[in-house]
PDB file of N, CA and C in Angstrom:
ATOM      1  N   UNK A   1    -210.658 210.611  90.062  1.00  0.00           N
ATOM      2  CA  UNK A   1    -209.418 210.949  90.736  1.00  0.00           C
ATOM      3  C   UNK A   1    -208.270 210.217  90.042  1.00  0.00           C
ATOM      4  N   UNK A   2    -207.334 210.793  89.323  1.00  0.00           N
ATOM      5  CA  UNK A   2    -206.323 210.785  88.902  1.00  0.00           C
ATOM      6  C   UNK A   2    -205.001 210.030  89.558  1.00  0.00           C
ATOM      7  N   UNK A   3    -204.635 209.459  89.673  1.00  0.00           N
ATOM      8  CA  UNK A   3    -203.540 208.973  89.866  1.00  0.00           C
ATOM      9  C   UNK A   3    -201.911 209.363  89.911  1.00  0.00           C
ATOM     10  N   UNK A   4    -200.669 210.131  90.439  1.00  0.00           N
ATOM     11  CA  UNK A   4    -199.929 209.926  89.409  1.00  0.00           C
ATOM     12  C   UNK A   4    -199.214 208.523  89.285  1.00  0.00           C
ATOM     13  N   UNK A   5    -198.300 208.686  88.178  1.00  0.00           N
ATOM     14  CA  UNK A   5    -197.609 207.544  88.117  1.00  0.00           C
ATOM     15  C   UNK A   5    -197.167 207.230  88.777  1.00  0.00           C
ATOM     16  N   UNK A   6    -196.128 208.478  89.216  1.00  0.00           N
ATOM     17  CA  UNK A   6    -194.456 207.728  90.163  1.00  0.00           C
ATOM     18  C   UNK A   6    -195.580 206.974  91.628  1.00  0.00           C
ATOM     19  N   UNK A   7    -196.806 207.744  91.881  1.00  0.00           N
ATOM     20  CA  UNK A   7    -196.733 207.354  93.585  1.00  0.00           C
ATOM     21  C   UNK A   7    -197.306 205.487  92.819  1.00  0.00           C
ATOM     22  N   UNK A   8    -197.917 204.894  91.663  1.00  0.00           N
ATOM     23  CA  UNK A   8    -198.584 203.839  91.287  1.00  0.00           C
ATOM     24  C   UNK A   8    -196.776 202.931  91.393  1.00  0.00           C
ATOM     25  N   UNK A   9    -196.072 203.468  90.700  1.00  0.00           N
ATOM     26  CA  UNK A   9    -194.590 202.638  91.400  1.00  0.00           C
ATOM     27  C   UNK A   9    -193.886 202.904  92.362  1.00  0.00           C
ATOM     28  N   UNK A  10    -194.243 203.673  93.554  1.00  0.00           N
ATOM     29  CA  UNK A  10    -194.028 203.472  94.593  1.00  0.00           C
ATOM     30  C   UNK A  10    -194.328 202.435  95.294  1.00  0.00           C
ATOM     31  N   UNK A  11    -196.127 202.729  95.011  1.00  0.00           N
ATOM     32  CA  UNK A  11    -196.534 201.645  95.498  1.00  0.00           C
ATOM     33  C   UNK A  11    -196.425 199.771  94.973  1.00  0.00           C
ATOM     34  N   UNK A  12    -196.186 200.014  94.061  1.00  0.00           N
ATOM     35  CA  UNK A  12    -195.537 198.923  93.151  1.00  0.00           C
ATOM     36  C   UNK A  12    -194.317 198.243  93.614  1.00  0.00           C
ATOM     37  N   UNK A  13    -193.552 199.314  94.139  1.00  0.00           N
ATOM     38  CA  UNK A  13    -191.745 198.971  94.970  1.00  0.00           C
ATOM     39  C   UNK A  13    -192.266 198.407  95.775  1.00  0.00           C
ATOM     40  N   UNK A  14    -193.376 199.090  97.195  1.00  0.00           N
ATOM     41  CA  UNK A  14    -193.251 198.183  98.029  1.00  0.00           C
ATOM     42  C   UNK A  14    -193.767 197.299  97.843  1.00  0.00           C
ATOM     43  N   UNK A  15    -194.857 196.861  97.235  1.00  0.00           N
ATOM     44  CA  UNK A  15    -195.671 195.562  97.381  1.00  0.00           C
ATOM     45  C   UNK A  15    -194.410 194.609  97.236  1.00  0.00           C
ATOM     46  N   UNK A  16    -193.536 194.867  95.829  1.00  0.00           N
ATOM     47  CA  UNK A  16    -192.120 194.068  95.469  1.00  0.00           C
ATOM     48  C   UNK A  16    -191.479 193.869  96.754  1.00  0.00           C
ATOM     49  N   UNK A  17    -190.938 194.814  97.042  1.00  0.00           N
ATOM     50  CA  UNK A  17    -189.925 194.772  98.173  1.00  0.00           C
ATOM     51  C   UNK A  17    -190.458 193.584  99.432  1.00  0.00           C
ATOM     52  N   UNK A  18    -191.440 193.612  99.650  1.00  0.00           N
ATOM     53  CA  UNK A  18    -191.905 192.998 101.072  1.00  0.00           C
ATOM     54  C   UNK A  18    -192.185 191.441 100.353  1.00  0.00           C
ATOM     55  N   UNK A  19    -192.895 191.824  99.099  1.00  0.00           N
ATOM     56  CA  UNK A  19    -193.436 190.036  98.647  1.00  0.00           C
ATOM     57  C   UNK A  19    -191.722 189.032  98.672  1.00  0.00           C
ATOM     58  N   UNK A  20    -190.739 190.024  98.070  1.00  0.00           N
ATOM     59  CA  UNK A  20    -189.247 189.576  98.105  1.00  0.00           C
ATOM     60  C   UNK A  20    -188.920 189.094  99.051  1.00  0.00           C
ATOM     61  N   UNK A  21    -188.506 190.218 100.235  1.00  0.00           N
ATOM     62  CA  UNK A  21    -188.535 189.649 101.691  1.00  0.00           C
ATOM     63  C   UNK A  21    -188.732 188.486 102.579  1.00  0.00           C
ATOM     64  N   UNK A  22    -190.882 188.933 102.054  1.00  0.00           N
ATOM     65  CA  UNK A  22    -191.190 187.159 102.877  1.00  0.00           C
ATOM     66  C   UNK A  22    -190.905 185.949 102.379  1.00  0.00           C
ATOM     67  N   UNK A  23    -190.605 186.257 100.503  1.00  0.00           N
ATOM     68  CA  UNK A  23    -190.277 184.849  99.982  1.00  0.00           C
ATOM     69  C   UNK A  23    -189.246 184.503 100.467  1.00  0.00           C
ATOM     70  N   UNK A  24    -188.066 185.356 100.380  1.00  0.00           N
ATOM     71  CA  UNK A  24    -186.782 184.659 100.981  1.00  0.00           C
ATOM     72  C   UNK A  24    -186.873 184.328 102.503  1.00  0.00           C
ATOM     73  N   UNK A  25    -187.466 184.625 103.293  1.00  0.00           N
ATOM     74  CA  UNK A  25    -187.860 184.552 104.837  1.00  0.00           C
ATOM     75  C   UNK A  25    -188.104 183.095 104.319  1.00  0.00           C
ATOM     76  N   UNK A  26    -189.430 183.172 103.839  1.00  0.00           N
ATOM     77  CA  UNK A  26    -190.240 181.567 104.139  1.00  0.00           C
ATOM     78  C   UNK A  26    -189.211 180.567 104.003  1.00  0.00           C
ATOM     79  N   UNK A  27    -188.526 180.923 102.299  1.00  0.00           N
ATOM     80  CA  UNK A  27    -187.984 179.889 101.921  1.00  0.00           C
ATOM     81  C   UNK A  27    -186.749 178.835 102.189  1.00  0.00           C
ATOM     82  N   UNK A  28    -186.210 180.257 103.152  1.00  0.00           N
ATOM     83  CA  UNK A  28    -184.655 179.784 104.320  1.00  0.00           C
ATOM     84  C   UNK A  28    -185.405 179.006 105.627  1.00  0.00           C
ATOM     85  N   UNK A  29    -186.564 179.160 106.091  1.00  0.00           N
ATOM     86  CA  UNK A  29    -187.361 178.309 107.020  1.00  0.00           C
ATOM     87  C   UNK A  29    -188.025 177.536 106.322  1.00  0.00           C
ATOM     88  N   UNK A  30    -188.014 176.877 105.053  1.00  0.00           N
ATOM     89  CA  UNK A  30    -188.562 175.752 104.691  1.00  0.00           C
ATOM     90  C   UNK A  30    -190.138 175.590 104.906  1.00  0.00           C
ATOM     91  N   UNK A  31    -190.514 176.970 104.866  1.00  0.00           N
ATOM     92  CA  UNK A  31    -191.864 177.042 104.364  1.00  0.00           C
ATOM     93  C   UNK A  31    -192.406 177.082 102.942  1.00  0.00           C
ATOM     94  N   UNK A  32    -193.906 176.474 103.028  1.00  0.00           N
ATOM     95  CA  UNK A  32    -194.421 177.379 101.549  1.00  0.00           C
ATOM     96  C   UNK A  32    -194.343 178.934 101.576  1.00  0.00           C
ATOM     97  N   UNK A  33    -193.548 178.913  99.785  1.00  0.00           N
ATOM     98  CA  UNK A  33    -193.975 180.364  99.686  1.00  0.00           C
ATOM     99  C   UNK A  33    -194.763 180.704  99.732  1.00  0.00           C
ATOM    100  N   UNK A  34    -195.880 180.404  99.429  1.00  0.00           N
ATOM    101  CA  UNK A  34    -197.114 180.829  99.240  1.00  0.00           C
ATOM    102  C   UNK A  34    -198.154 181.863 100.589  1.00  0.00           C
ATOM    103  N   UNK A  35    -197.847 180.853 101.877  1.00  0.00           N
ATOM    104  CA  UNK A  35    -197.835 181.059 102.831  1.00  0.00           C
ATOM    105  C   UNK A  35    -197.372 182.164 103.190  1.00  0.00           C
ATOM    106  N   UNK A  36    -195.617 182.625 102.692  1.00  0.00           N
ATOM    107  CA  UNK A  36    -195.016 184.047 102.850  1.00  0.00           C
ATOM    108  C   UNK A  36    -195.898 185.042 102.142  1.00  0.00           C
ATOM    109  N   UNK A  37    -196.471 184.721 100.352  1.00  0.00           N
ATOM    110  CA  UNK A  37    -196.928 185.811  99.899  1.00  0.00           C
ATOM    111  C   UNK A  37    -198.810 186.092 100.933  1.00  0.00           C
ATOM    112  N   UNK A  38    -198.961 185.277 101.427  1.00  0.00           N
ATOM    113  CA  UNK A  38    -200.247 185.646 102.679  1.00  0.00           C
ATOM    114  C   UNK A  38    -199.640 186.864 103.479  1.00  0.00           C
ATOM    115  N   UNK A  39    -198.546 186.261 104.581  1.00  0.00           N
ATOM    116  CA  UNK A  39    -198.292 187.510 105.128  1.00  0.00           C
ATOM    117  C   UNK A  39    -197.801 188.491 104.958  1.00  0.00           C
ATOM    118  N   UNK A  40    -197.175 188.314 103.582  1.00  0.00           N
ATOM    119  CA  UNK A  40    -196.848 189.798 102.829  1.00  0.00           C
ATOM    120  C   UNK A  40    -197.957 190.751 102.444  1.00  0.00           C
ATOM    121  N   UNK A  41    -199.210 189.746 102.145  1.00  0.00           N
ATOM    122  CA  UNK A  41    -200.128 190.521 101.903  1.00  0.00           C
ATOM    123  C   UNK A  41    -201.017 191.465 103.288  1.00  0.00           C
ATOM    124  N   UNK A  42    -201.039 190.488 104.230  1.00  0.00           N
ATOM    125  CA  UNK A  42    -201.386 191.044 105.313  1.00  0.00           C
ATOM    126  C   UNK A  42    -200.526 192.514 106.209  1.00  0.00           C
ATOM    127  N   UNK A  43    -199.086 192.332 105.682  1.00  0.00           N
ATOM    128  CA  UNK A  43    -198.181 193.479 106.152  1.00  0.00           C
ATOM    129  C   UNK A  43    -198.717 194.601 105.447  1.00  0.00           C
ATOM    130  N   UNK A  44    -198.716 194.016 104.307  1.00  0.00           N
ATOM    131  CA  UNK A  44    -199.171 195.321 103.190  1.00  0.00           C
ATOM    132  C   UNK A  44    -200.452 196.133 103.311  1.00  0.00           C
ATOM    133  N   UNK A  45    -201.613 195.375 103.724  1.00  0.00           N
ATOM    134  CA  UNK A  45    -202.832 195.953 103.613  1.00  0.00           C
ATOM    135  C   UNK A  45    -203.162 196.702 104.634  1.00  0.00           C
ATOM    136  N   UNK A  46    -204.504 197.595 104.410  1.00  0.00           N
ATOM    137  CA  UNK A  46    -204.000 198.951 104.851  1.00  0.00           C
ATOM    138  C   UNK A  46    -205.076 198.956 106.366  1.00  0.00           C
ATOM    139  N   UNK A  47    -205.164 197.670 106.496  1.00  0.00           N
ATOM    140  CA  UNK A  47    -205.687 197.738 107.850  1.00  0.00           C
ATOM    141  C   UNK A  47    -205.075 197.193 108.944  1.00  0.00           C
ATOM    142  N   UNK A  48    -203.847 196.426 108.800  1.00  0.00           N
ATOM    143  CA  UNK A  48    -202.285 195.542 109.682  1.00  0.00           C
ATOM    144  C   UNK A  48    -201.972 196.122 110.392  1.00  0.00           C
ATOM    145  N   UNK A  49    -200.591 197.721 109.763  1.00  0.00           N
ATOM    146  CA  UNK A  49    -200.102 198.229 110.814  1.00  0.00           C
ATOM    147  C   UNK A  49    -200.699 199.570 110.899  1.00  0.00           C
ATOM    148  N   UNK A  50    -199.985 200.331 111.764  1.00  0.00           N
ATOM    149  CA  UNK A  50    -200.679 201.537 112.107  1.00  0.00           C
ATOM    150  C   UNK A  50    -200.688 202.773 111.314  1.00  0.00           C
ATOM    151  N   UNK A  51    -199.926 202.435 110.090  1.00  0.00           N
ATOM    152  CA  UNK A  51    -199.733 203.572 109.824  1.00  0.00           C
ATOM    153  C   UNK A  51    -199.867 202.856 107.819  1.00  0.00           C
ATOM    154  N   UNK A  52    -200.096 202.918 107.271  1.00  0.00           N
ATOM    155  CA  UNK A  52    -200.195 202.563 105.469  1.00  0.00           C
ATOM    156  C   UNK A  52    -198.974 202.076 105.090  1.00  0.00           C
ATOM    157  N   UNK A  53    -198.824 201.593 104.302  1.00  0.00           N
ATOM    158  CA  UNK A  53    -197.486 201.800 103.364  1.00  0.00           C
ATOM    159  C   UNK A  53    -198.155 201.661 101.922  1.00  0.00           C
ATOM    160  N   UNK A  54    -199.398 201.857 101.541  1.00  0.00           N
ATOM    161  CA  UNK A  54    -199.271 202.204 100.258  1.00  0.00           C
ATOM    162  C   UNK A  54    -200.394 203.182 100.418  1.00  0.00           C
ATOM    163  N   UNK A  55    -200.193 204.181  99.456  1.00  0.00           N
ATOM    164  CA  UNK A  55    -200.881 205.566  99.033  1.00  0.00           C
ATOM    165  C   UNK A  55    -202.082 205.192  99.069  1.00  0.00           C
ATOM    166  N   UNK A  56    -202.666 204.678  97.920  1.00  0.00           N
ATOM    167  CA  UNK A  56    -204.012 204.452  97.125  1.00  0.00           C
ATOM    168  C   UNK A  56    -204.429 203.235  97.356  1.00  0.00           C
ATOM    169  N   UNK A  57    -205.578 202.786  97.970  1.00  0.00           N
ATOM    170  CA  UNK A  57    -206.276 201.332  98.063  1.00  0.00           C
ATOM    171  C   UNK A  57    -206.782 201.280  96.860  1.00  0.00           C
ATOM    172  N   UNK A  58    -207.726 202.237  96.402  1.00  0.00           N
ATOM    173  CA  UNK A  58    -207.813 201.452  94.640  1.00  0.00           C
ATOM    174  C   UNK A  58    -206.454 200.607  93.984  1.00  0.00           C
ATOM    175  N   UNK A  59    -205.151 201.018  93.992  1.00  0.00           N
ATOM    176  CA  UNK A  59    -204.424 200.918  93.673  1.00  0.00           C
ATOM    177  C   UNK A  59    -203.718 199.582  93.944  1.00  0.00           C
ATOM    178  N   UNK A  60    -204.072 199.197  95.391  1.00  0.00           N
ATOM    179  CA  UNK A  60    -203.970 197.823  96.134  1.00  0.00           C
ATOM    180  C   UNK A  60    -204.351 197.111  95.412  1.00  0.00           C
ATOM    181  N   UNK A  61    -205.658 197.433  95.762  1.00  0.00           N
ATOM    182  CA  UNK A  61    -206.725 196.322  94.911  1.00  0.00           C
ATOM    183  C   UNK A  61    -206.577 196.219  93.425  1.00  0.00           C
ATOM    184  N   UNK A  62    -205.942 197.038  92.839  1.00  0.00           N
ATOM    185  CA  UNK A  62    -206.086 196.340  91.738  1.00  0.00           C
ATOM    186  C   UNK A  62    -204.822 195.478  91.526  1.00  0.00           C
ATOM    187  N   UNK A  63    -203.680 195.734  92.027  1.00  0.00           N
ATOM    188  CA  UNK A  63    -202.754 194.548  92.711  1.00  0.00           C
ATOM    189  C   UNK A  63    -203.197 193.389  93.121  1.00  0.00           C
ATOM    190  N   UNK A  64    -203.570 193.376  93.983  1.00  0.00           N
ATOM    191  CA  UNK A  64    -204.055 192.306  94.942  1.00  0.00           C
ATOM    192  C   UNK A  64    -204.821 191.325  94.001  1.00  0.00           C
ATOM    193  N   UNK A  65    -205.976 191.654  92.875  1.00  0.00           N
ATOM    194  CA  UNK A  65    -206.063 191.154  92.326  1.00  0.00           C
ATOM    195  C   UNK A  65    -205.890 190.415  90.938  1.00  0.00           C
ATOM    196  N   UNK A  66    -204.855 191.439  90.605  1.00  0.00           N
ATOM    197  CA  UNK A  66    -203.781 190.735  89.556  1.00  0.00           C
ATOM    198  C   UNK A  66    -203.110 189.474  90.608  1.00  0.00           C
ATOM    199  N   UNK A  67    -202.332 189.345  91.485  1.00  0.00           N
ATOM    200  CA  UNK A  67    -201.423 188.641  92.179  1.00  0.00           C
ATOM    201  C   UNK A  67    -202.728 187.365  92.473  1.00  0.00           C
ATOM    202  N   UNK A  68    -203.967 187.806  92.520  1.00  0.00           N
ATOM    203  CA  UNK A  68    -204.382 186.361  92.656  1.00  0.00           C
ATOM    204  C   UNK A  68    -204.968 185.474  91.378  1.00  0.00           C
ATOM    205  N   UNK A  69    -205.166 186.293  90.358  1.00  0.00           N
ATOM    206  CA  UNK A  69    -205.133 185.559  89.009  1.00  0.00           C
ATOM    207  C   UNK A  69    -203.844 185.008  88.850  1.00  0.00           C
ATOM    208  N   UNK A  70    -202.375 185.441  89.511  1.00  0.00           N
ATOM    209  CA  UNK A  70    -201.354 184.792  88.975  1.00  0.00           C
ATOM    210  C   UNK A  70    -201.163 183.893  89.583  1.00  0.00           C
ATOM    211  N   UNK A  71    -201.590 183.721  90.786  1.00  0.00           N
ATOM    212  CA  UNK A  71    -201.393 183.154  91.655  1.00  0.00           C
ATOM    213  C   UNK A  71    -201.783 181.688  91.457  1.00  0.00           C
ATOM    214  N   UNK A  72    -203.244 181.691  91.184  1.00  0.00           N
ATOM    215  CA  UNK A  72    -203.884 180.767  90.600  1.00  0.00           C
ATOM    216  C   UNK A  72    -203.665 180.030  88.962  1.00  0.00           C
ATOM    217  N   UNK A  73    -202.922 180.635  88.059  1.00  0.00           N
ATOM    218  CA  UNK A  73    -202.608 180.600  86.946  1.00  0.00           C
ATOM    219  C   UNK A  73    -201.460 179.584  87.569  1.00  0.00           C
ATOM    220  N   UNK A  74    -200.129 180.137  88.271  1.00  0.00           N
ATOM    221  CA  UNK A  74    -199.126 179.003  88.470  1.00  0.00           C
ATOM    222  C   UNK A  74    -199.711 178.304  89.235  1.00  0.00           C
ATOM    223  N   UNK A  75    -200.743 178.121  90.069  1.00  0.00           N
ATOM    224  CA  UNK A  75    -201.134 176.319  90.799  1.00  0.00           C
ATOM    225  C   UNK A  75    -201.480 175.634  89.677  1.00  0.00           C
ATOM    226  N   UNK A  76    -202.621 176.244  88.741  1.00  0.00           N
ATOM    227  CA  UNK A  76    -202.999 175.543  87.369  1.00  0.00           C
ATOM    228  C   UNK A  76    -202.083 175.099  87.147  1.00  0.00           C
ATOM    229  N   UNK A  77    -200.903 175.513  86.663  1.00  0.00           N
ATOM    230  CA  UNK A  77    -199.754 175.049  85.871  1.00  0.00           C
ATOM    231  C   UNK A  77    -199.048 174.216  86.281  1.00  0.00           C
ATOM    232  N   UNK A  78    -198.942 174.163  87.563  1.00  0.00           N
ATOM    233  CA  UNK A  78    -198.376 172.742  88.524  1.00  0.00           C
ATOM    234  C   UNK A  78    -199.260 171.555  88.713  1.00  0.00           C
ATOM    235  N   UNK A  79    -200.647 171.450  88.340  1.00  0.00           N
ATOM    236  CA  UNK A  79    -201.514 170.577  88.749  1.00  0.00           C
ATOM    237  C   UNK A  79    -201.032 169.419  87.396  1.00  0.00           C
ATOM    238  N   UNK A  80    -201.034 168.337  87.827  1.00  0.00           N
ATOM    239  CA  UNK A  80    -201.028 167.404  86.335  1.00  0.00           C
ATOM    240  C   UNK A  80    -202.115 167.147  85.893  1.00  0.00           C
ATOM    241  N   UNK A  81    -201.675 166.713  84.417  1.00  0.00           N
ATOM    242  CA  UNK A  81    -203.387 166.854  83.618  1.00  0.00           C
ATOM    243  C   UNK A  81    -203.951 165.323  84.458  1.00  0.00           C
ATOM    244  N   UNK A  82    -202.607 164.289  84.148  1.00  0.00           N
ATOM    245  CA  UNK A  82    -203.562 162.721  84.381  1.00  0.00           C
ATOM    246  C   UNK A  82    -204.281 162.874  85.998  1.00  0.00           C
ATOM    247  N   UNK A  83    -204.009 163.784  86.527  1.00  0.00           N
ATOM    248  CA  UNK A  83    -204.682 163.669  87.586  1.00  0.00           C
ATOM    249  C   UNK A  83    -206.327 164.278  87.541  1.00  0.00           C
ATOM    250  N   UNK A  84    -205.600 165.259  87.053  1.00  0.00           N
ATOM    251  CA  UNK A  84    -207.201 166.243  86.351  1.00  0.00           C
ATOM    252  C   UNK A  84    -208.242 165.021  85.594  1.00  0.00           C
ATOM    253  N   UNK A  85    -207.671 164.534  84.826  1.00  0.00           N
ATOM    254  CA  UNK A  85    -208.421 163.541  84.121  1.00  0.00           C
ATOM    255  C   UNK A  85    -209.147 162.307  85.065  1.00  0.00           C
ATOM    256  N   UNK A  86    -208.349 161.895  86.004  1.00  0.00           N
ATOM    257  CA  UNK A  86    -208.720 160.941  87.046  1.00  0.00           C
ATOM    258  C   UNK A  86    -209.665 161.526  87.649  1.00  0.00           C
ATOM    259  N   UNK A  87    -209.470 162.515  88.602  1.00  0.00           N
ATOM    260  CA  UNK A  87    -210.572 163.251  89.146  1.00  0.00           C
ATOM    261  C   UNK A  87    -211.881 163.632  88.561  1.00  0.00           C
ATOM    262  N   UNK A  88    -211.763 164.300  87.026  1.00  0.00           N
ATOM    263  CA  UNK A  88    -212.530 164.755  86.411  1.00  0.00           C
ATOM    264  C   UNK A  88    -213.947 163.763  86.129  1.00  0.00           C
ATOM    265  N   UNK A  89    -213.660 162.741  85.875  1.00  0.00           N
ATOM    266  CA  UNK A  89    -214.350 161.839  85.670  1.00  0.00           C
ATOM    267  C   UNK A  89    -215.108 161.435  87.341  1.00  0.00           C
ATOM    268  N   UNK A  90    -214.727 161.119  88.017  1.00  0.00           N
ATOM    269  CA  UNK A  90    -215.269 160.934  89.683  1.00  0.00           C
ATOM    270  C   UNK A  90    -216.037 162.413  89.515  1.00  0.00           C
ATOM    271  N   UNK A  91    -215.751 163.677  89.344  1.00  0.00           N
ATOM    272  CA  UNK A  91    -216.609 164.780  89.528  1.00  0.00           C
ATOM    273  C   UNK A  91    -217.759 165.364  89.032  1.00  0.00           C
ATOM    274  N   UNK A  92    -217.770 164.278  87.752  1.00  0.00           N
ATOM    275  CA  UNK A  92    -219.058 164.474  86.842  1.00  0.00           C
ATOM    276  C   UNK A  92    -219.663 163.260  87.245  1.00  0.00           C
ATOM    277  N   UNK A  93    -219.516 162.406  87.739  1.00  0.00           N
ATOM    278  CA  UNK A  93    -220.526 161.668  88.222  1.00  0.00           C
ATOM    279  C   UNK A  93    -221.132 161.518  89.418  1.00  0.00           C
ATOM    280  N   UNK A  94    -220.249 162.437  90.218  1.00  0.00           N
ATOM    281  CA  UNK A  94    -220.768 163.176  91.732  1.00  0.00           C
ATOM    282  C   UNK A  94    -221.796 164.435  91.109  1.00  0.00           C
ATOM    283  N   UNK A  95    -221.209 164.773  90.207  1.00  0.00           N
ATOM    284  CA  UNK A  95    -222.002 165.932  90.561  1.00  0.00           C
ATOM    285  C   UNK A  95    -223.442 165.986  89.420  1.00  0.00           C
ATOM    286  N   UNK A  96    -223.523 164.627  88.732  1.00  0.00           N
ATOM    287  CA  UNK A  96    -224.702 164.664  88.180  1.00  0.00           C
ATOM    288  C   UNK A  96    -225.628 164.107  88.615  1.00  0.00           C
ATOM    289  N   UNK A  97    -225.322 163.287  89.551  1.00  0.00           N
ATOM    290  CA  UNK A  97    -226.364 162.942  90.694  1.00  0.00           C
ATOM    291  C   UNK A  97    -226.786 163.944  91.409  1.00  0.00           C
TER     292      UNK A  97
END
């Protein structure tokens, strides 16, 4: 089953539109964003409200899981190494016992 394009950036707008939304929501209440992109995700998915807002669940999903490789890519990128290194060492000797 074929796809077309325009409805793959439709659905593309909204995921944008709402992830936008809750970020600026969270971030004027001094929440984590992160937290906002949760319930953006939960608005979005196609079991929340009563009615869809995106076409294609293949299409979700393959969203959904791009956004959590990125997701995880920027925590990586915020973590410091000397800490990594501190830890790292405590974790190989936990875990070779």
């Amino acid at each position: 089953m074929e796809v077309p394009i325009a409805q793959i950036l439709q659905d593309f707008a909204v995921i944008m539109i709402i992830a936008a939304v809750m970020t600026l929501a969270f971030y004027r209440l001094k929440q984590p964003i992160v937290i906002g992109f949760i319930v953006a995700g939960i608005i979005i998915g196609p079991h929340s409200p009563p009615f869809s807002l995106i076409y294609n669940i293949d299409v979700l999903n393959l969203f959904a899981e791009i956004g959590v490789i990125l997701l995880l890519f920027t925590v990586g990128m915020e973590f410091p190494i000397q800490k990594l290194k501190n830890i790292g060492r405590k974790a190989i000797v936990i875990a070779s016992t």
